[in-house]
C-alpha atoms as a PDB file:
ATOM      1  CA  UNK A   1       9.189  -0.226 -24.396  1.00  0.00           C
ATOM      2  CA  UNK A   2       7.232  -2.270 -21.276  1.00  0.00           C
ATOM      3  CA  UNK A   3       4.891   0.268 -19.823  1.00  0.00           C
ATOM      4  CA  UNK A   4       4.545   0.588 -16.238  1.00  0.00           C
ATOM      5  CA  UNK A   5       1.616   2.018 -14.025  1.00  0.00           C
ATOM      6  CA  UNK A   6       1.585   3.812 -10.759  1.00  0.00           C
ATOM      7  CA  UNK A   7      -0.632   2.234  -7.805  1.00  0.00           C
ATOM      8  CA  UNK A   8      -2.102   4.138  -5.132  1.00  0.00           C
ATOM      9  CA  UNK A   9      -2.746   2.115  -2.246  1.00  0.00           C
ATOM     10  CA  UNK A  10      -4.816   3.139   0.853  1.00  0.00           C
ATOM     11  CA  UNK A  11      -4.057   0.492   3.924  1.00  0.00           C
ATOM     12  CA  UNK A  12      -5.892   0.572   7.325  1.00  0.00           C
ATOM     13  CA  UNK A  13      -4.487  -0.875  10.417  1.00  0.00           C
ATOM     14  CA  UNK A  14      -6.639  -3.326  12.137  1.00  0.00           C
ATOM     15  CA  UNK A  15      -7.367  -1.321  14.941  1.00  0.00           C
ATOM     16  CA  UNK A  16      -5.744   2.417  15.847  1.00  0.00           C
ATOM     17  CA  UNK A  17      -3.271   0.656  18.474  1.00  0.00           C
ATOM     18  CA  UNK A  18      -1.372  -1.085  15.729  1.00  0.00           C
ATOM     19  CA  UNK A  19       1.881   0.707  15.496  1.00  0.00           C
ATOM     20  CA  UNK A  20       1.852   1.992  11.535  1.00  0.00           C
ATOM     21  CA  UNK A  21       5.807   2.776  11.752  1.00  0.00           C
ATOM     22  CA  UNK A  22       6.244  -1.015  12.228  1.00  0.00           C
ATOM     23  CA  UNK A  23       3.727  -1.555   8.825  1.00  0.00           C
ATOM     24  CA  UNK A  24       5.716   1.325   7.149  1.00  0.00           C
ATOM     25  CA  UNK A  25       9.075  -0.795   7.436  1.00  0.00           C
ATOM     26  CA  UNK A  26       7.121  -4.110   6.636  1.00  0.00           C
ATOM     27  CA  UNK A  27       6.183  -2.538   3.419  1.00  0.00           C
ATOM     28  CA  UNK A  28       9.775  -1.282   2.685  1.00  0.00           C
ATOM     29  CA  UNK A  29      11.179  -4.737   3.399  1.00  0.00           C
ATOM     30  CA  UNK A  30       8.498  -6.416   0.855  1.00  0.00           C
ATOM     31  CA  UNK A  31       9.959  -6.216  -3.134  1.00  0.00           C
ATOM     32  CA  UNK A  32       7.770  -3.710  -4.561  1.00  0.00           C
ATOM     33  CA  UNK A  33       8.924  -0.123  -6.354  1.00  0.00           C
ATOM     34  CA  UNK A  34       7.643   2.178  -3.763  1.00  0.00           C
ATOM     35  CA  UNK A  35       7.294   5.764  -5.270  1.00  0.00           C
ATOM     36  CA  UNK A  36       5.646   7.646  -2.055  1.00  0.00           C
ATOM     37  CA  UNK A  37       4.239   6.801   1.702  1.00  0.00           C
ATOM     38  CA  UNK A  38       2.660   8.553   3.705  1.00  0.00           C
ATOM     39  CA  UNK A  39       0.991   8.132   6.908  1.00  0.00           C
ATOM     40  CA  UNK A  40      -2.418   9.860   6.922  1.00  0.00           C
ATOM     41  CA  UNK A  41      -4.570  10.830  10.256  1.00  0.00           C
ATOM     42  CA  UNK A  42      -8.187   9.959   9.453  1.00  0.00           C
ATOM     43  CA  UNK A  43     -10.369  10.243  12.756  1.00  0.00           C
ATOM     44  CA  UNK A  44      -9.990   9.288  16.556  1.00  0.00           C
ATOM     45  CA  UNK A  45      -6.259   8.528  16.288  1.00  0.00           C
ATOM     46  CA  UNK A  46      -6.357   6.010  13.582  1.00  0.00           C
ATOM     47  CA  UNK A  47      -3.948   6.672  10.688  1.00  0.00           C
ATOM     48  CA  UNK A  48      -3.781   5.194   7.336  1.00  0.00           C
ATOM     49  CA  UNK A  49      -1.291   4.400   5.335  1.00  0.00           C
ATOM     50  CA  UNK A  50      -1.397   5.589   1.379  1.00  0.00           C
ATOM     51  CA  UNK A  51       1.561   3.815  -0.690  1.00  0.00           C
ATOM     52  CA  UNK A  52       2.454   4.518  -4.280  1.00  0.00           C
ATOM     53  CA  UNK A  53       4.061   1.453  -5.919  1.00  0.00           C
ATOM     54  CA  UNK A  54       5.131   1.496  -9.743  1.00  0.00           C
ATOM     55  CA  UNK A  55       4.078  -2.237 -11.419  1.00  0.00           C
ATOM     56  CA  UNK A  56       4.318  -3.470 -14.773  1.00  0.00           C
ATOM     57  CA  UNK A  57       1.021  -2.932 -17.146  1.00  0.00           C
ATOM     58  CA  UNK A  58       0.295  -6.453 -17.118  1.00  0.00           C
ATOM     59  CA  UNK A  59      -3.003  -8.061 -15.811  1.00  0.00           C
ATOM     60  CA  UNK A  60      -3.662  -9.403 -12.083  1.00  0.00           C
ATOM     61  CA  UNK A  61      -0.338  -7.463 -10.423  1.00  0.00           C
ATOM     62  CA  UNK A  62      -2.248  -4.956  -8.886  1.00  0.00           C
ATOM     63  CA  UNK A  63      -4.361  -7.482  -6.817  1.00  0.00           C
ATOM     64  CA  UNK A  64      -0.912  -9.655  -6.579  1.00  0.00           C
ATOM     65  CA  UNK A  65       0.538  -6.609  -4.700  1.00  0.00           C
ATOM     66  CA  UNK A  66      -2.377  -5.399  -2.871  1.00  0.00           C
ATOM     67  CA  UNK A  67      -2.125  -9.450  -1.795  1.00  0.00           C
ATOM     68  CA  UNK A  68       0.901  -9.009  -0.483  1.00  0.00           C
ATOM     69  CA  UNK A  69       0.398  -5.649   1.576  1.00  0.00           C
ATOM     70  CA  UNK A  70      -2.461  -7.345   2.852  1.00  0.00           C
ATOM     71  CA  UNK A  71      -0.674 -10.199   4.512  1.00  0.00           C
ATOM     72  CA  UNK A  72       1.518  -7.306   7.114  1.00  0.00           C
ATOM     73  CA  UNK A  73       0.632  -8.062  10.667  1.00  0.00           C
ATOM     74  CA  UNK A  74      -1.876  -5.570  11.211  1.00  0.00           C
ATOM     75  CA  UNK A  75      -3.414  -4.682   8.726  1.00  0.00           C
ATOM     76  CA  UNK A  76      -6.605  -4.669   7.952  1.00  0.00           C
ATOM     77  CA  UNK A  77      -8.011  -3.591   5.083  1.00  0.00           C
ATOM     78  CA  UNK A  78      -6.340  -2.956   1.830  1.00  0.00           C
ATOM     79  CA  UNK A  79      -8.255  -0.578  -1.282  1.00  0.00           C
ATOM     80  CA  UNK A  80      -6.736   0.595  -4.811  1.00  0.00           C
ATOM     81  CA  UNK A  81      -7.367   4.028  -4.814  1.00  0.00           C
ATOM     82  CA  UNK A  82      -5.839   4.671  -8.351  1.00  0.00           C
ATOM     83  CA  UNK A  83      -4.192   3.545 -11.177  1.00  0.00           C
ATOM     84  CA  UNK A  84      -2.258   5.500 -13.377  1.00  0.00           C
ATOM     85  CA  UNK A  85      -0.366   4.298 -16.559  1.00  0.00           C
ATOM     86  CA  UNK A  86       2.968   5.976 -16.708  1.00  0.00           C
END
């Protein structure tokens, strides 16, 4: 049976002005098993966005997806906060 792990995902927008509800349906659009999002205040009215995508356990998708989440107009920083095989 292939195994599968859960990503956690925190993104930042590049600046607070960047409209995270238009990220939110970027990342929906993109072809990745999203498992939870959430949109999480962090200081002076930036939010981040924490995504939980479920990925085969196979080497180099984690980065391949964090890739991809990175290339959404507006963000600007992408970090794996977890990994968890399921």
């Amino acid at each position: 049976m292939p195994r599968s792990v859960l990503v956690k995902y925190r993104m930042m927008p590049e600046n607070p002005d960047v409209d995270v509800n238009k990220i939110k349906e970027e990342i929906y659009s993109l072809d990745l098993d999203i498992k939870d999002l959430k949109i999480v205040p962090i200081a002076f009215g930036l939010k981040a966005i924490e995504v939980v995508v479920s990925l085969p356990d196979k080497e180099g998708v984690a980065e391949e997806s964090e890739k991809k989440l990175l290339e959404i107009q507006g963000v600007g920083d992408v970090e794996t906060v977890s990994i968890t095989l399921v």
